[in-house]
C-alpha atoms as a PDB file:
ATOM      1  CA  UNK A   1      82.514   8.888   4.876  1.00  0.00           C
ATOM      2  CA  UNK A   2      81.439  12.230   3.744  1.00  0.00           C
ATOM      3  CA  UNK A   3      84.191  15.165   3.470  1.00  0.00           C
ATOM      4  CA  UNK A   4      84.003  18.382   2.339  1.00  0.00           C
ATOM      5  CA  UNK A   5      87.189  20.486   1.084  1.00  0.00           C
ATOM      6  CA  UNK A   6      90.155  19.211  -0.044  1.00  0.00           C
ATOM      7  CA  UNK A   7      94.052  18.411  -0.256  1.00  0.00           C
ATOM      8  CA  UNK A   8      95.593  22.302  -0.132  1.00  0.00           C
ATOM      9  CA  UNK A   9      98.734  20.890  -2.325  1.00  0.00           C
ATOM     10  CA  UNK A  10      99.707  18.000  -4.337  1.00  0.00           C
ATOM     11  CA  UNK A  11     101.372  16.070  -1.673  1.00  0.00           C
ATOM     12  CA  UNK A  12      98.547  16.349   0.496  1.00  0.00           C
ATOM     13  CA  UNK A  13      96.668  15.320  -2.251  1.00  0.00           C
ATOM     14  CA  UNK A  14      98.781  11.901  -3.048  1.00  0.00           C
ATOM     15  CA  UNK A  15      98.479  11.353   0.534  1.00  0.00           C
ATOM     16  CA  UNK A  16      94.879  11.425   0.606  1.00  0.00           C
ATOM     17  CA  UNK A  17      94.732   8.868  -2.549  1.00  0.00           C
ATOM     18  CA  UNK A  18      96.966   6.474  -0.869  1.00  0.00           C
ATOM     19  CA  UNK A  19      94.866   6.556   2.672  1.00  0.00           C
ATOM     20  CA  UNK A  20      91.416   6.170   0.231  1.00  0.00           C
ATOM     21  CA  UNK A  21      93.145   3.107  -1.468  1.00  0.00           C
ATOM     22  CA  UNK A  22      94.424   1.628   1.811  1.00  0.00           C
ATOM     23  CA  UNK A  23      91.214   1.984   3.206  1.00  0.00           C
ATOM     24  CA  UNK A  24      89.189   0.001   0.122  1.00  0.00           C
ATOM     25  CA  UNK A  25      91.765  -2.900   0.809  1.00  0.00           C
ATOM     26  CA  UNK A  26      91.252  -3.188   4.317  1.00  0.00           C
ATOM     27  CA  UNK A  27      89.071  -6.926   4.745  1.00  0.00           C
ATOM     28  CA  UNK A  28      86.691  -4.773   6.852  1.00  0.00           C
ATOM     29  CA  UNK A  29      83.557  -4.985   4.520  1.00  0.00           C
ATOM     30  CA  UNK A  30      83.772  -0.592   4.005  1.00  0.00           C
ATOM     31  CA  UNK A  31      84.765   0.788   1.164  1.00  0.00           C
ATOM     32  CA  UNK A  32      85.678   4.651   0.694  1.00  0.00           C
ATOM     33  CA  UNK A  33      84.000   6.637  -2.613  1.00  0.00           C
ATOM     34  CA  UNK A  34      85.008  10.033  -3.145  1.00  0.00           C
ATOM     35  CA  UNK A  35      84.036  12.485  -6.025  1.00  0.00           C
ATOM     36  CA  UNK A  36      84.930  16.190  -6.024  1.00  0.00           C
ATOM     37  CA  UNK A  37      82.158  18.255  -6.784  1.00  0.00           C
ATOM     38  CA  UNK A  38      84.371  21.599  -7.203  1.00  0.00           C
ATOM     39  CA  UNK A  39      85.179  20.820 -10.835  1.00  0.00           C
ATOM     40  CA  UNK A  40      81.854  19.682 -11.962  1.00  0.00           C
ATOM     41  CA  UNK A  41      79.462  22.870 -10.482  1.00  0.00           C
ATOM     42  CA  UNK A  42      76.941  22.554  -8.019  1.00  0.00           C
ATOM     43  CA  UNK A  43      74.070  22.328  -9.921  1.00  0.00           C
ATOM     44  CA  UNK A  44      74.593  18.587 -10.567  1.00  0.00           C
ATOM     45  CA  UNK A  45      74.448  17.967  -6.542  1.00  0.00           C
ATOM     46  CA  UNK A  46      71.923  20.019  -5.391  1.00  0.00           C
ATOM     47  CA  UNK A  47      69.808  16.906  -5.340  1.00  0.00           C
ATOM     48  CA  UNK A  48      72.409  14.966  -3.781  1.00  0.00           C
ATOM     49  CA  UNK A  49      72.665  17.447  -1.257  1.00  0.00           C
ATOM     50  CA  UNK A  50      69.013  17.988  -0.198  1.00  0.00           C
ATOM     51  CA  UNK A  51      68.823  13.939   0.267  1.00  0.00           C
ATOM     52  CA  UNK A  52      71.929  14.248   2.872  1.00  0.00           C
ATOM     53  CA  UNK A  53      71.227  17.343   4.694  1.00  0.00           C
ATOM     54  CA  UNK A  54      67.204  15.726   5.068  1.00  0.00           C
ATOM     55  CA  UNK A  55      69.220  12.377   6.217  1.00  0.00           C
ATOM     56  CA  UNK A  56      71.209  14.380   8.697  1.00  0.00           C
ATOM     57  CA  UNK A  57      67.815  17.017  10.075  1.00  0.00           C
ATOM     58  CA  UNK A  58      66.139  13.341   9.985  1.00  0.00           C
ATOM     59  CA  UNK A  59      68.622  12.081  12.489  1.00  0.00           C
ATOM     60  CA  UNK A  60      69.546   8.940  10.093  1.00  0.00           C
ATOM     61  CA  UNK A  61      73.373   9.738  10.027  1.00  0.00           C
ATOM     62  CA  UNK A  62      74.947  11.706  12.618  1.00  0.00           C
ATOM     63  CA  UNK A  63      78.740  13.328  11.872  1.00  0.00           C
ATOM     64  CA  UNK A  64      81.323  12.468  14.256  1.00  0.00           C
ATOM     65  CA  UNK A  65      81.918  15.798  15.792  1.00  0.00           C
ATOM     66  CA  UNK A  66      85.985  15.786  17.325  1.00  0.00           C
ATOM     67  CA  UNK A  67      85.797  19.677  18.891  1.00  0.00           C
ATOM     68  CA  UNK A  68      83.798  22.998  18.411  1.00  0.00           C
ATOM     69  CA  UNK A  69      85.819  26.440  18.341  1.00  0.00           C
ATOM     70  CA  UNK A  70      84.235  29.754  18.171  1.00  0.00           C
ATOM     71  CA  UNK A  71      85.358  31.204  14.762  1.00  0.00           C
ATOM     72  CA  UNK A  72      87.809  33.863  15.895  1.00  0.00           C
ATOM     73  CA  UNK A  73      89.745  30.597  17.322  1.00  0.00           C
ATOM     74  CA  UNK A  74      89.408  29.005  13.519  1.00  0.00           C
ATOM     75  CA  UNK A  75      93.408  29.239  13.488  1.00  0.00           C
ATOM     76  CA  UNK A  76      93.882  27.017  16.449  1.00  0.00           C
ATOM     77  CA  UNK A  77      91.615  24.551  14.821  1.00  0.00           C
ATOM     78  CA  UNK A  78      93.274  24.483  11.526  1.00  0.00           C
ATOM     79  CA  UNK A  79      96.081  23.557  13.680  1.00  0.00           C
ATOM     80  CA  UNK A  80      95.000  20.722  15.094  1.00  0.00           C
ATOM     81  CA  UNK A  81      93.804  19.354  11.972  1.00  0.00           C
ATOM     82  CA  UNK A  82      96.910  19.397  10.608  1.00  0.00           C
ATOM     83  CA  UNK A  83      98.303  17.951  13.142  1.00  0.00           C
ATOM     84  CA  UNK A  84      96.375  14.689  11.529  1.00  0.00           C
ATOM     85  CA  UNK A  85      95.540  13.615  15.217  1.00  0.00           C
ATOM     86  CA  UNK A  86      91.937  14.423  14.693  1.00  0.00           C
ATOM     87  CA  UNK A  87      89.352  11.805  14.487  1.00  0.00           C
ATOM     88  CA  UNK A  88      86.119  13.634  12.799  1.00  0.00           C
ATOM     89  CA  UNK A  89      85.039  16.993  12.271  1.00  0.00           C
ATOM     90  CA  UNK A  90      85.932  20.308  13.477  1.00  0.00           C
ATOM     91  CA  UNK A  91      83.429  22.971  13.600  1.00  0.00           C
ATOM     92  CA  UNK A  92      83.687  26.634  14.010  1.00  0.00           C
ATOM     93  CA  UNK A  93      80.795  28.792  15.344  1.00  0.00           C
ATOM     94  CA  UNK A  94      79.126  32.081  14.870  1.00  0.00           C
ATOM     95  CA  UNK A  95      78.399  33.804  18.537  1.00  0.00           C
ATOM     96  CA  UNK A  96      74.800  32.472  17.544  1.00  0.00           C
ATOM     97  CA  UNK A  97      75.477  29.413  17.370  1.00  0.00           C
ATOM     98  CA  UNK A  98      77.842  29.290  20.718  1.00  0.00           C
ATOM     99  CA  UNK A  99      74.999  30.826  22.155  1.00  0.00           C
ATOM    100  CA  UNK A 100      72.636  27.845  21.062  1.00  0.00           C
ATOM    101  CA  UNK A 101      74.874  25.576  22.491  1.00  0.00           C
ATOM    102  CA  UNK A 102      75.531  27.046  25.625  1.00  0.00           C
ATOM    103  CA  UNK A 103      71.509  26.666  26.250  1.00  0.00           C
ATOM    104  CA  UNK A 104      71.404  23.273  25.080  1.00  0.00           C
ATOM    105  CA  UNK A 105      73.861  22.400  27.716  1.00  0.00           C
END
């Protein structure tokens, strides 16, 4: 599991602790790590980073993708992922980008 960002309070943040730790106990074999790198700078992960984003342009791991918005809709898709009834990533798009996609298609 890879997530970027973070709880926006402290309740959100307990919350997210106790779904981590419920998830490590689960007899499933998987095991959730997280580490923030906010507090720590960026210069420690740049590394880190390189190896993922080459694992991702490599095609090794692939993100589970729940909806694209265009980026003047980024307030409806904070919405939904509040709601909580999202199951991967939402991703907001430059006109570029909805462009790109609209050719791939």
């Amino acid at each position: 599991l890879v997530h970027y960002g973070g709880p926006q309070s402290f309740g959100r943040f307990l919350l997210l602790v106790a779904r981590l730790l419920w998830y490590n106990v689960l007899p499933n074999g998987k095991q959730v790590k997280g580490y923030g790198t906010h507090r720590l700078g960026v210069e420690l992960f740049k590394e880190d980073w390189a190896t993922l984003f080459k694992l991702l342009a490599d095609g090794e791991i692939k993100p589970v993708i729940a909806k694209t918005f265009p980026i003047l809709e980024a307030p409806a898709a904070y919405t939904l992922l509040e709601s909580g009834e999202v199951i991967g990533n939402l991703v907001l798009l430059t006109p570029s980008l909805l462009e790109k996609q609209e050719h791939q298609k």
